[in-house]
ModelCIF file with pLDDT and N, C-alpha, C, O atoms, coordinates in Angstrom:
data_MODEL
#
_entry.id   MODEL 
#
_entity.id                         1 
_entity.type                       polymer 
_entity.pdbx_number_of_molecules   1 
#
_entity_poly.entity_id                      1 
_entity_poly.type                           'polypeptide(L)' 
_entity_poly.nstd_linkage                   no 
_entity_poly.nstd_monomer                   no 
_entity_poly.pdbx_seq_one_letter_code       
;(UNK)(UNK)(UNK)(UNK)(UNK)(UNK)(UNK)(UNK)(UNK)(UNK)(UNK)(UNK)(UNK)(UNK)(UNK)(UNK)
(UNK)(UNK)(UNK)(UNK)(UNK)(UNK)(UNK)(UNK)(UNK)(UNK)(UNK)(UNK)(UNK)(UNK)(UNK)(UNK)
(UNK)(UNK)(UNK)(UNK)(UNK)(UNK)(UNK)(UNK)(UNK)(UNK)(UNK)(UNK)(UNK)(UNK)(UNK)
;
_entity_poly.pdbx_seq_one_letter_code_can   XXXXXXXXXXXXXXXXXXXXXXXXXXXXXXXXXXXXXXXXXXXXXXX 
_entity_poly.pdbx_strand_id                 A 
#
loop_
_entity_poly_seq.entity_id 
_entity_poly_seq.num 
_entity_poly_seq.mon_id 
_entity_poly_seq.hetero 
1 1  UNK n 
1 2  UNK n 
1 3  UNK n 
1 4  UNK n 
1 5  UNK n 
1 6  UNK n 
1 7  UNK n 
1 8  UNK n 
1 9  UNK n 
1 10 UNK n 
1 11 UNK n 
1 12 UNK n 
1 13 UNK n 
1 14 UNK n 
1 15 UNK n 
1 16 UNK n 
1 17 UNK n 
1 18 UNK n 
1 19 UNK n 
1 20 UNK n 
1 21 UNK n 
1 22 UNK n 
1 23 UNK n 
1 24 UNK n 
1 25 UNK n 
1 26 UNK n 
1 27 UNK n 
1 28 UNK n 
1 29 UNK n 
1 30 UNK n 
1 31 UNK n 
1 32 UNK n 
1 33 UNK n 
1 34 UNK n 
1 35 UNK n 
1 36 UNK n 
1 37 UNK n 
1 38 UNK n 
1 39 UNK n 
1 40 UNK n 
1 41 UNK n 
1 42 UNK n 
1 43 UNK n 
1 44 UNK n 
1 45 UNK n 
1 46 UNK n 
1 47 UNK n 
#
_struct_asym.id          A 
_struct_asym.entity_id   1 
#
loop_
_ma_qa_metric.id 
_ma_qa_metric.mode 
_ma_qa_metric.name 
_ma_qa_metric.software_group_id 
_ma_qa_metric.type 
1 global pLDDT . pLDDT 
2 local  pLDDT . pLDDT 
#
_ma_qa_metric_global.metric_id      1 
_ma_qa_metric_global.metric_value   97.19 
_ma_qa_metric_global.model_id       1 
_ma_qa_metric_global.ordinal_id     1 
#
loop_
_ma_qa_metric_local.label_asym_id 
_ma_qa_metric_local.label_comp_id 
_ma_qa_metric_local.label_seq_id 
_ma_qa_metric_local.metric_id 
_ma_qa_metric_local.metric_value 
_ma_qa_metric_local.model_id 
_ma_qa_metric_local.ordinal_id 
A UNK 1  2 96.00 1 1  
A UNK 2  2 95.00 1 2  
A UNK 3  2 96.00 1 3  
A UNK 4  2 97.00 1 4  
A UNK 5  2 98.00 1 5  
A UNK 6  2 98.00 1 6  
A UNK 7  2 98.00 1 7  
A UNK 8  2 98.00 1 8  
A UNK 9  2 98.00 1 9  
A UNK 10 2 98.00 1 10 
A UNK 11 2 98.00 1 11 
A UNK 12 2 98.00 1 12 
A UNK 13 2 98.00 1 13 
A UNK 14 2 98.00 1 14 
A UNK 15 2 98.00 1 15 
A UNK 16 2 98.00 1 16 
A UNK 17 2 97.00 1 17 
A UNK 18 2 98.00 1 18 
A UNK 19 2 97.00 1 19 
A UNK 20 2 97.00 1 20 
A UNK 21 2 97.00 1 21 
A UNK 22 2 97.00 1 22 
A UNK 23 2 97.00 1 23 
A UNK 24 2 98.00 1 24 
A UNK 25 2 98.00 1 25 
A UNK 26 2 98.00 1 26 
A UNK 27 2 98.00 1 27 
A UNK 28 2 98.00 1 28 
A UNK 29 2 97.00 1 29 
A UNK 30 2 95.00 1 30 
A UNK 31 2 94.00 1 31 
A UNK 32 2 94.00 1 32 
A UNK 33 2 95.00 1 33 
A UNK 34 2 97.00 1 34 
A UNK 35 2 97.00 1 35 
A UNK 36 2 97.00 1 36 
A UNK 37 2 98.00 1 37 
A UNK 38 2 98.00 1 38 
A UNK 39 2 98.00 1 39 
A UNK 40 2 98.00 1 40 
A UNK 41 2 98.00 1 41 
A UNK 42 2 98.00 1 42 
A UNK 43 2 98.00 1 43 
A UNK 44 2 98.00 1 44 
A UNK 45 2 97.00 1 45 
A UNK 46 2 96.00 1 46 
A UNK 47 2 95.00 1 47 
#
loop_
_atom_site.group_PDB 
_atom_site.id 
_atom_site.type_symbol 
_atom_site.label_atom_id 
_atom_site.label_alt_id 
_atom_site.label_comp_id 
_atom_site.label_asym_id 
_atom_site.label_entity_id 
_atom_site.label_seq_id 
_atom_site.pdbx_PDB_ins_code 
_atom_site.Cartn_x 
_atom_site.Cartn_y 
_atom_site.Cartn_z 
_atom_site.occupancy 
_atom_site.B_iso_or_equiv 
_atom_site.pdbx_formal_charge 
_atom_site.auth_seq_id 
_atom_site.auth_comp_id 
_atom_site.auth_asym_id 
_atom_site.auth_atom_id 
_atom_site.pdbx_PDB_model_num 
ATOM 1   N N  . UNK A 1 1  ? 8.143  -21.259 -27.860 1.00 96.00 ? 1  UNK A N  1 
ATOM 2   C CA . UNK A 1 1  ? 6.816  -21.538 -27.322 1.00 96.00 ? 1  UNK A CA 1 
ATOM 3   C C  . UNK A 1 1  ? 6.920  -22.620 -26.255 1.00 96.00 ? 1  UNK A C  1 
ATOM 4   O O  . UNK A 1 1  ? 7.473  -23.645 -26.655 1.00 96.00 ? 1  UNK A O  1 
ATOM 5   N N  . UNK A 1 2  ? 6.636  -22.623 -25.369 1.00 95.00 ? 2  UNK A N  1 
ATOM 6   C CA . UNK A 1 2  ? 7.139  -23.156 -23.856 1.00 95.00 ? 2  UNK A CA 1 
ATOM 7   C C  . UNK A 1 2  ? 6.248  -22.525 -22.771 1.00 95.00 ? 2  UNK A C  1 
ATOM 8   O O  . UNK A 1 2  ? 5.716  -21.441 -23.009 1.00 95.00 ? 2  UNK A O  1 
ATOM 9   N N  . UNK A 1 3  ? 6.071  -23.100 -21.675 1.00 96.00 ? 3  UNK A N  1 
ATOM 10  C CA . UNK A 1 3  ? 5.528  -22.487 -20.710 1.00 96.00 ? 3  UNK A CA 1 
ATOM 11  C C  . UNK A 1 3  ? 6.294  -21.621 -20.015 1.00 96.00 ? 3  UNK A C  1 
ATOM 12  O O  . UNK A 1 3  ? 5.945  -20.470 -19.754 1.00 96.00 ? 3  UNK A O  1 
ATOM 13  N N  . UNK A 1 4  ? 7.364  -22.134 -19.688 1.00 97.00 ? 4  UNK A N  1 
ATOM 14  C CA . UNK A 1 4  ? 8.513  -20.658 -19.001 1.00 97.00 ? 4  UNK A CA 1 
ATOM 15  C C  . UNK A 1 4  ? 7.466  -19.383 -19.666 1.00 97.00 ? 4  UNK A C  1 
ATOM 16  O O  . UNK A 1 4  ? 6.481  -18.777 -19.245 1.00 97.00 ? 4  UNK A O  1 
ATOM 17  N N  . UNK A 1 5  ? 8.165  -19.367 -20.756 1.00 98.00 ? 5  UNK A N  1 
ATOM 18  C CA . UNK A 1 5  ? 7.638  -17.858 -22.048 1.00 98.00 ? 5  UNK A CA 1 
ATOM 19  C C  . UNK A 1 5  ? 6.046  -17.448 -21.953 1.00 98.00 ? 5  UNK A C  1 
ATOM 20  O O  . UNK A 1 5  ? 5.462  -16.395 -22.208 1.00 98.00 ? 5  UNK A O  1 
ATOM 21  N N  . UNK A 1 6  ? 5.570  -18.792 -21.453 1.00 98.00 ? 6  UNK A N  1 
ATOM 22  C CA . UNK A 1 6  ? 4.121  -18.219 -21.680 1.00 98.00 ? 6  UNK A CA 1 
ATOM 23  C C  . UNK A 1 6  ? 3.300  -17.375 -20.194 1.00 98.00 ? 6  UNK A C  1 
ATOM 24  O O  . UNK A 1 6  ? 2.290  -16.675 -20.118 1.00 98.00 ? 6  UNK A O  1 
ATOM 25  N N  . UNK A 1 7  ? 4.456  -17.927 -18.999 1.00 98.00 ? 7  UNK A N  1 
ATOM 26  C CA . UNK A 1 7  ? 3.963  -17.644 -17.868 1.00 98.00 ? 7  UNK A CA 1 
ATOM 27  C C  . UNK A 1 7  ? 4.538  -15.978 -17.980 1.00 98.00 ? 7  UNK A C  1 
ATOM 28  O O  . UNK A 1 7  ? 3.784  -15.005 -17.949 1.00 98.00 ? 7  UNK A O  1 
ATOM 29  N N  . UNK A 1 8  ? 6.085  -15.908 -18.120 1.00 98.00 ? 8  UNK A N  1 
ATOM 30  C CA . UNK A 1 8  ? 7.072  -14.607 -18.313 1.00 98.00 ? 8  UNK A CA 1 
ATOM 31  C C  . UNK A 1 8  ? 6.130  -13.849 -18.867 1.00 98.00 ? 8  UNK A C  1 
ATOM 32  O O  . UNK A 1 8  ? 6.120  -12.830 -18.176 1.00 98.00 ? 8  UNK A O  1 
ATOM 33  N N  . UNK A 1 9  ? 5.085  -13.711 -19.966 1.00 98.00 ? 9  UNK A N  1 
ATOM 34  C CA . UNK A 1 9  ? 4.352  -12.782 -20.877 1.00 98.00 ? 9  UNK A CA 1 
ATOM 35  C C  . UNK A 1 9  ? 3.285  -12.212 -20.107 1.00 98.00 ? 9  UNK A C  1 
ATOM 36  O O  . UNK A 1 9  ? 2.896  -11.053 -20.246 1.00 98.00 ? 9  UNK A O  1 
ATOM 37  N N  . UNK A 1 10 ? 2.726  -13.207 -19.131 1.00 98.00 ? 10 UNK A N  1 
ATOM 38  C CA . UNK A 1 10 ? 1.689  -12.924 -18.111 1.00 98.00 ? 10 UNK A CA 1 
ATOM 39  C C  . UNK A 1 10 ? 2.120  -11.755 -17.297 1.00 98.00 ? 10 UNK A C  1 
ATOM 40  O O  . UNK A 1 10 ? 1.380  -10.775 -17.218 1.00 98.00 ? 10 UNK A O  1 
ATOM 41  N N  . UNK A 1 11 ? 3.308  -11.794 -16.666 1.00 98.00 ? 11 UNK A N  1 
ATOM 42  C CA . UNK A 1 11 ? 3.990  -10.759 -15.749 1.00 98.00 ? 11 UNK A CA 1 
ATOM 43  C C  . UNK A 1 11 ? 4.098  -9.416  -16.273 1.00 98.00 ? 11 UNK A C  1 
ATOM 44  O O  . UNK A 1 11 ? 3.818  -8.305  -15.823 1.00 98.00 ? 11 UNK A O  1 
ATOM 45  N N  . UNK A 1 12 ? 4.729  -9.968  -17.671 1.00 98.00 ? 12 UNK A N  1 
ATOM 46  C CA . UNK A 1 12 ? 4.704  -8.632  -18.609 1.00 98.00 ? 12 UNK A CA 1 
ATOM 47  C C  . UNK A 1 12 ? 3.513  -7.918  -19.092 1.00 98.00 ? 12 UNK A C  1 
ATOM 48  O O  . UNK A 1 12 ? 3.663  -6.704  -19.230 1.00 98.00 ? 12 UNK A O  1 
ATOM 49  N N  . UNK A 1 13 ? 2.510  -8.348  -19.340 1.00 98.00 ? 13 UNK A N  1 
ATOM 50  C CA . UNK A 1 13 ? 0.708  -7.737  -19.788 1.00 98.00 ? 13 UNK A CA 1 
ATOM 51  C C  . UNK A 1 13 ? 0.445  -7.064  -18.249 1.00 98.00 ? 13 UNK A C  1 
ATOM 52  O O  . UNK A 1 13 ? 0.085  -5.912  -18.006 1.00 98.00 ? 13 UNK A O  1 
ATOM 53  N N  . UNK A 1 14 ? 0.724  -8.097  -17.343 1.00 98.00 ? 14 UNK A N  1 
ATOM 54  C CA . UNK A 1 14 ? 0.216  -7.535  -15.814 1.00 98.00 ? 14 UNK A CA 1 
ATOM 55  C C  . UNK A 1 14 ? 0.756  -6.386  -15.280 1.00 98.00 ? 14 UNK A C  1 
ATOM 56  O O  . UNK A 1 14 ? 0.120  -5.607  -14.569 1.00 98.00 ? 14 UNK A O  1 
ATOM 57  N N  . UNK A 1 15 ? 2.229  -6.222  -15.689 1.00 98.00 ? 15 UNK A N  1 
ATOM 58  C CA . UNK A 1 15 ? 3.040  -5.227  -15.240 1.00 98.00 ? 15 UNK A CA 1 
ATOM 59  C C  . UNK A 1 15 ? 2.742  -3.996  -16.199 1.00 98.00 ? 15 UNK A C  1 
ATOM 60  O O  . UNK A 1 15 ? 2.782  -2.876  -15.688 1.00 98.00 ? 15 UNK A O  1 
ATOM 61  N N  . UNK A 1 16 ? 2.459  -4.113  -17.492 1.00 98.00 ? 16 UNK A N  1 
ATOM 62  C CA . UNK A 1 16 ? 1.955  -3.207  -18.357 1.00 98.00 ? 16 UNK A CA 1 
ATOM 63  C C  . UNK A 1 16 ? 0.856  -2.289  -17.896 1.00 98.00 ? 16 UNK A C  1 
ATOM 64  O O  . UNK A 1 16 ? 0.814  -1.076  -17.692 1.00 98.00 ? 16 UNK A O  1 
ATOM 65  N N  . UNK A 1 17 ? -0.040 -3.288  -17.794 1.00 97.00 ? 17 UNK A N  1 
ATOM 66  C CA . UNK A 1 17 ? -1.904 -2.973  -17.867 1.00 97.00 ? 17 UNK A CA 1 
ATOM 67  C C  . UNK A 1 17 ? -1.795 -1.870  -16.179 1.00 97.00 ? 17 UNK A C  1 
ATOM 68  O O  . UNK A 1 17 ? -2.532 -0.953  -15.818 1.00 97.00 ? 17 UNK A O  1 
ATOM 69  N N  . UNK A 1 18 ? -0.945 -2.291  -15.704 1.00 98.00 ? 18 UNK A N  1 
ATOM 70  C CA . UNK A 1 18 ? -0.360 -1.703  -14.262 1.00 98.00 ? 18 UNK A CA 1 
ATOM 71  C C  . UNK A 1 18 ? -0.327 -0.066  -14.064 1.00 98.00 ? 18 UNK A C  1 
ATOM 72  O O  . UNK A 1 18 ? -0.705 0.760   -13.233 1.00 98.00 ? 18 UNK A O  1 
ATOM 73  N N  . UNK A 1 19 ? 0.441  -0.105  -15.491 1.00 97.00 ? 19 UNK A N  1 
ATOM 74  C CA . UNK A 1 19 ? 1.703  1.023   -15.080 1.00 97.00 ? 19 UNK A CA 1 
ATOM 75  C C  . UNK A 1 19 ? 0.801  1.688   -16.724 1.00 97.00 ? 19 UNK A C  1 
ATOM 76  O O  . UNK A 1 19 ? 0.990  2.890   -16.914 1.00 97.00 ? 19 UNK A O  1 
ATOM 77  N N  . UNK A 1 20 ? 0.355  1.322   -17.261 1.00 97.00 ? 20 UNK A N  1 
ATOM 78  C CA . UNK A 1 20 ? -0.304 2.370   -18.078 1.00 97.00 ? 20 UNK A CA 1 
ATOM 79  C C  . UNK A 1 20 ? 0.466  2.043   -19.340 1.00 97.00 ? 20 UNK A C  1 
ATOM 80  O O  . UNK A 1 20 ? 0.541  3.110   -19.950 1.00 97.00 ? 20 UNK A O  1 
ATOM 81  N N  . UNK A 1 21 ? 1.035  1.158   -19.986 1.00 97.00 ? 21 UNK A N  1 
ATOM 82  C CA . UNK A 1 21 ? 1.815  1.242   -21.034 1.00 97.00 ? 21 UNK A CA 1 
ATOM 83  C C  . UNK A 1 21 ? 1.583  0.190   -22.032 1.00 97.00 ? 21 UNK A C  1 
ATOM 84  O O  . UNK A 1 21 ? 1.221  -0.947  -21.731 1.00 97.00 ? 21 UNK A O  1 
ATOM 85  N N  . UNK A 1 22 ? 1.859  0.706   -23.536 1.00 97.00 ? 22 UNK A N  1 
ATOM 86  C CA . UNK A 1 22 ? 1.224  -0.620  -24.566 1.00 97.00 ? 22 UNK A CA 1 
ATOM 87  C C  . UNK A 1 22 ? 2.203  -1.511  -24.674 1.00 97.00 ? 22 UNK A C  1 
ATOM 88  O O  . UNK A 1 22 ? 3.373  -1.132  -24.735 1.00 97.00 ? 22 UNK A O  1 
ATOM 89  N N  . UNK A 1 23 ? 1.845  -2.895  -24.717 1.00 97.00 ? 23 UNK A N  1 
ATOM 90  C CA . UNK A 1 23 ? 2.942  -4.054  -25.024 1.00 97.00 ? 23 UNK A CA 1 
ATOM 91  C C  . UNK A 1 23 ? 2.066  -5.179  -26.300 1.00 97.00 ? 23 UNK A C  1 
ATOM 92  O O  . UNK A 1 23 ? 0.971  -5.718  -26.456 1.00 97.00 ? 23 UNK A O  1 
ATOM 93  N N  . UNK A 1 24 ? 3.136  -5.080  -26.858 1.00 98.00 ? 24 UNK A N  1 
ATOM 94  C CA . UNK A 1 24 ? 2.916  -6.120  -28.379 1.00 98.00 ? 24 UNK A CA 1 
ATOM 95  C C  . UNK A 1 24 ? 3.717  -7.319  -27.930 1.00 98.00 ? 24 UNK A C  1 
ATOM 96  O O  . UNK A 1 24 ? 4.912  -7.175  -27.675 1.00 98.00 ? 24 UNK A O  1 
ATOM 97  N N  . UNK A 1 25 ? 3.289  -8.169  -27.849 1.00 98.00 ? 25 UNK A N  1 
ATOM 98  C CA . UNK A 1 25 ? 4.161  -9.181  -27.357 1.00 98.00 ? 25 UNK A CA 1 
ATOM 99  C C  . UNK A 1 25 ? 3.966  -10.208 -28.958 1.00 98.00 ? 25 UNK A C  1 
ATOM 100 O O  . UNK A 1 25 ? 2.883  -10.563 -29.422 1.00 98.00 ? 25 UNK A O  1 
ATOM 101 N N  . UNK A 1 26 ? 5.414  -10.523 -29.580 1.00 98.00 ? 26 UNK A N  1 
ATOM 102 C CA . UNK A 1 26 ? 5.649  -11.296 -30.912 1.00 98.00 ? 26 UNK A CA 1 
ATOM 103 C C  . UNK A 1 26 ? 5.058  -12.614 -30.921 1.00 98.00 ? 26 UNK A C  1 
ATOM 104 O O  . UNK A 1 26 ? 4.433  -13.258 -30.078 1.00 98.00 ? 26 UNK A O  1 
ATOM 105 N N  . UNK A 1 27 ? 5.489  -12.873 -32.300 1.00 98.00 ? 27 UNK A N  1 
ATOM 106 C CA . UNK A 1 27 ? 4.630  -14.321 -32.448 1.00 98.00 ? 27 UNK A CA 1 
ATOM 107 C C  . UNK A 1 27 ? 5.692  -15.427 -31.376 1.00 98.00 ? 27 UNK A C  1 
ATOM 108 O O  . UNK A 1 27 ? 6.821  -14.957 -31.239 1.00 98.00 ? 27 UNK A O  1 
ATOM 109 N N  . UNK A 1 28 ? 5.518  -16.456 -30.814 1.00 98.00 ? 28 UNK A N  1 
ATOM 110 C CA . UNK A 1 28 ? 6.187  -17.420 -30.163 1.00 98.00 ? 28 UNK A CA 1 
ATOM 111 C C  . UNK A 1 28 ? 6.984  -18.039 -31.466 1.00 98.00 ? 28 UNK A C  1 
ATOM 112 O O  . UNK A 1 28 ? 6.390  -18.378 -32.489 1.00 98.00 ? 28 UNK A O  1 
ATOM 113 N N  . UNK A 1 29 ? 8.209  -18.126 -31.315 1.00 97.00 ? 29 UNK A N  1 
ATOM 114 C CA . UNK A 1 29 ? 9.353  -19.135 -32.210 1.00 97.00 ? 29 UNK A CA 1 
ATOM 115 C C  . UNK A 1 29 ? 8.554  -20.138 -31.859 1.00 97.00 ? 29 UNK A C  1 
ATOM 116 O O  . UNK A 1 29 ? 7.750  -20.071 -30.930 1.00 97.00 ? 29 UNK A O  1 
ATOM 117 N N  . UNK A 1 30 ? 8.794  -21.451 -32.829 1.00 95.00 ? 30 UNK A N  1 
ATOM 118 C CA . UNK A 1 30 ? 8.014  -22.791 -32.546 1.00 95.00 ? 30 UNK A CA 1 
ATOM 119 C C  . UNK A 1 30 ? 9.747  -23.707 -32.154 1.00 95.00 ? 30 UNK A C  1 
ATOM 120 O O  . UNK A 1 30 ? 9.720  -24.735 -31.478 1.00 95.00 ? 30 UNK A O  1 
ATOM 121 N N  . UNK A 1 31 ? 10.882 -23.230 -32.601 1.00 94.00 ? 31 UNK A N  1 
ATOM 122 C CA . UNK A 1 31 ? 11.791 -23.754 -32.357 1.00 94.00 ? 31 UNK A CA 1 
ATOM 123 C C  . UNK A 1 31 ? 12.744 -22.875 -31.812 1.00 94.00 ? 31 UNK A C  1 
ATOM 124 O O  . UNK A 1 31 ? 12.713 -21.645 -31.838 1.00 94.00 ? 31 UNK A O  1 
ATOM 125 N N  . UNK A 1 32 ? 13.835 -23.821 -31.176 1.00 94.00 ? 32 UNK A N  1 
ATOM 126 C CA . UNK A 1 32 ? 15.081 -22.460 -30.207 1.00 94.00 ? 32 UNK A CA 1 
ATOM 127 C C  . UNK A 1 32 ? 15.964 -22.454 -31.177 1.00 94.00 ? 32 UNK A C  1 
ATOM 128 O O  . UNK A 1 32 ? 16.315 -23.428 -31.843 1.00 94.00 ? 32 UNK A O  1 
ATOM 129 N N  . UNK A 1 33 ? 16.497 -20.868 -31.306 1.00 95.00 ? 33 UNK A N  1 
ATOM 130 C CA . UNK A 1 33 ? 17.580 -20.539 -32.091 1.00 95.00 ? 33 UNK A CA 1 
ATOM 131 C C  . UNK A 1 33 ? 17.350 -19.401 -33.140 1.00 95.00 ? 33 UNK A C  1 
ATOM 132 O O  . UNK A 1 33 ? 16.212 -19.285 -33.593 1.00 95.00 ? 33 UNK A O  1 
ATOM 133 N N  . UNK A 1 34 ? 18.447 -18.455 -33.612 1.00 97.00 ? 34 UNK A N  1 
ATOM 134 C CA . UNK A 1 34 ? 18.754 -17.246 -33.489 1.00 97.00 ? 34 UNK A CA 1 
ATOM 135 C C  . UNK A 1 34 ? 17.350 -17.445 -35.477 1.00 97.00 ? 34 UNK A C  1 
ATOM 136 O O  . UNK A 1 34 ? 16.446 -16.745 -35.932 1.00 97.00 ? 34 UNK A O  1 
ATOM 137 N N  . UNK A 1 35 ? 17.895 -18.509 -35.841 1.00 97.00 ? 35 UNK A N  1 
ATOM 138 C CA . UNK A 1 35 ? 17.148 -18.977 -37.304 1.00 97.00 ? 35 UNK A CA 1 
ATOM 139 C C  . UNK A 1 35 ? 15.479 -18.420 -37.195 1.00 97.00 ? 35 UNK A C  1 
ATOM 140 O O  . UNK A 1 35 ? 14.763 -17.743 -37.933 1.00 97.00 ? 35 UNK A O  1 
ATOM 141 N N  . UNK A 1 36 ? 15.291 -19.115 -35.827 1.00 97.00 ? 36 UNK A N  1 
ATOM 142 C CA . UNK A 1 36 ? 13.974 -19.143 -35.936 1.00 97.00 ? 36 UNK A CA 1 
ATOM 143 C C  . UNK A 1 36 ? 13.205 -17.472 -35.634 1.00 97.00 ? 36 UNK A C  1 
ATOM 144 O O  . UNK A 1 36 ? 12.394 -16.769 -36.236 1.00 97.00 ? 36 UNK A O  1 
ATOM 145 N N  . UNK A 1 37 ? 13.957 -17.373 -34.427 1.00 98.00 ? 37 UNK A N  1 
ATOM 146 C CA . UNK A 1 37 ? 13.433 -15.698 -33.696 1.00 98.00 ? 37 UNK A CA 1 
ATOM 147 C C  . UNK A 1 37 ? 13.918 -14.621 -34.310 1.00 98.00 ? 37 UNK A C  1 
ATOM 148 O O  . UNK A 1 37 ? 13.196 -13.636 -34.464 1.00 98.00 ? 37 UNK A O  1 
ATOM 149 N N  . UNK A 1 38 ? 15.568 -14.650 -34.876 1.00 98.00 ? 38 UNK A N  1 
ATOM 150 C CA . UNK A 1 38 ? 15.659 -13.418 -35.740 1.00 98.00 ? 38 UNK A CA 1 
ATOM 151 C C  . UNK A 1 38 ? 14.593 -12.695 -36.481 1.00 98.00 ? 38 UNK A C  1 
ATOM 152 O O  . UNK A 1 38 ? 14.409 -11.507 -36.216 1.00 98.00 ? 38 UNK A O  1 
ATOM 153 N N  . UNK A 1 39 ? 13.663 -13.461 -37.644 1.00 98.00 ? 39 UNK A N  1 
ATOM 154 C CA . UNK A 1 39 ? 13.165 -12.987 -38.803 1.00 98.00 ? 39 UNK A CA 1 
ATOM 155 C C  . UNK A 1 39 ? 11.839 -12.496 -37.876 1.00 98.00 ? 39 UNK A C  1 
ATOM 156 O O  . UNK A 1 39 ? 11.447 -11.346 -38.074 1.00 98.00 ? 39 UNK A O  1 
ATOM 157 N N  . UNK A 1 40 ? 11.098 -13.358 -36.825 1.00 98.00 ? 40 UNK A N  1 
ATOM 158 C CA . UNK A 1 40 ? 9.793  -13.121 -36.208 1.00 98.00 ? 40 UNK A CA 1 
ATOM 159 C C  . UNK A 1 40 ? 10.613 -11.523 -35.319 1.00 98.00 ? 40 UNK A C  1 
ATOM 160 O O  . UNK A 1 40 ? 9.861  -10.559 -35.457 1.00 98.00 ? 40 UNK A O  1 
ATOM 161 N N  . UNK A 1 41 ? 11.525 -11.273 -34.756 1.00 98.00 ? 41 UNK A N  1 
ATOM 162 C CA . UNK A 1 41 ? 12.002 -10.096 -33.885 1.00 98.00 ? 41 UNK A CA 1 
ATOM 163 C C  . UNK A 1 41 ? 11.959 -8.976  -35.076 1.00 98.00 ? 41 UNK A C  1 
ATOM 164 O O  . UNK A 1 41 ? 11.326 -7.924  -34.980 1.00 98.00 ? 41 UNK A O  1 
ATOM 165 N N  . UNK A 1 42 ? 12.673 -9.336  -36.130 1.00 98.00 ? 42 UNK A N  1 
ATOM 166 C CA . UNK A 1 42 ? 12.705 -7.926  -37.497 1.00 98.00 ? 42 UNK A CA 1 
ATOM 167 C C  . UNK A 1 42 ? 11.506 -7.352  -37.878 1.00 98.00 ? 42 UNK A C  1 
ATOM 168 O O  . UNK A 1 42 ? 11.200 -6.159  -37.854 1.00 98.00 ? 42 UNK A O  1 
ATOM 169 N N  . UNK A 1 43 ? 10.650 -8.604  -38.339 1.00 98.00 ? 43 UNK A N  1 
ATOM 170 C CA . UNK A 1 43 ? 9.616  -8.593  -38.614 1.00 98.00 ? 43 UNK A CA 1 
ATOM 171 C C  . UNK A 1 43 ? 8.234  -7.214  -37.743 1.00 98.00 ? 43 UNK A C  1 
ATOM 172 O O  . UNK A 1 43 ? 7.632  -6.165  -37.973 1.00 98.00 ? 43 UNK A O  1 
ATOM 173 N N  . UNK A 1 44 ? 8.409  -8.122  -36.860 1.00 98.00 ? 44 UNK A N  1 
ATOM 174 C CA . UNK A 1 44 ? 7.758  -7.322  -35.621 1.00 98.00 ? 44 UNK A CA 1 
ATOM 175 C C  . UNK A 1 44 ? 8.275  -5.774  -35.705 1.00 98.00 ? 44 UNK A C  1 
ATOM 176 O O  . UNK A 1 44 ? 7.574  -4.918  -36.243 1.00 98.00 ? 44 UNK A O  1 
ATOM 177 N N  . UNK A 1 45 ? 9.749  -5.427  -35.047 1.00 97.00 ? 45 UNK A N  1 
ATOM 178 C CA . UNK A 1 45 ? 9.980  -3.954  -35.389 1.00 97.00 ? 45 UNK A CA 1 
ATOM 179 C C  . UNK A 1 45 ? 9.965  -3.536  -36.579 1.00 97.00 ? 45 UNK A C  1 
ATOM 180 O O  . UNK A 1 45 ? 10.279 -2.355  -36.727 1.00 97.00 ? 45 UNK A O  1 
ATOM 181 N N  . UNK A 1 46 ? 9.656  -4.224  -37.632 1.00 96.00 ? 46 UNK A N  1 
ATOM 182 C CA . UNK A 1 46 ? 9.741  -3.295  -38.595 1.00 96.00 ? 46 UNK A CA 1 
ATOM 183 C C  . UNK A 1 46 ? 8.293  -2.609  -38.875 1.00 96.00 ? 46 UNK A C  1 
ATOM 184 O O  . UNK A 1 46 ? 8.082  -1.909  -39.865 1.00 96.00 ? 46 UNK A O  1 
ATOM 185 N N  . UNK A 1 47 ? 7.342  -2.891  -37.900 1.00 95.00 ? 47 UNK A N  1 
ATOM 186 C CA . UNK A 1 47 ? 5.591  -2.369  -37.807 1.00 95.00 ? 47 UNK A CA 1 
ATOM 187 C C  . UNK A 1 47 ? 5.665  -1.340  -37.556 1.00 95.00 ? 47 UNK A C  1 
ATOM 188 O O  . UNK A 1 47 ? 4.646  -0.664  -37.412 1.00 95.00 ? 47 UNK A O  1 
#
């Protein structure tokens, strides 16, 4: 959770909403590292 990530997501909804296609964008890690984003990335595909 950072602004880099939060601006990058903007491009991505914009480029979506664009081109006609659905995007789920995951919960933001609150910390960096594989600990934190692994389980929120599984999690997510496993919907």
């Amino acid at each position: 959770a950072d602004p880099f990530y939060y601006t990058m997501e903007k491009g991505v909804r914009a480029k979506a909403e664009e081109l006609g296609v659905e995007v789920v964008v995951a919960e933001y890690p609150k910390s960096w590292g594989p600990e934190a984003q692994v389980p929120i990335l599984e999690a997510t595909a496993a919907k």
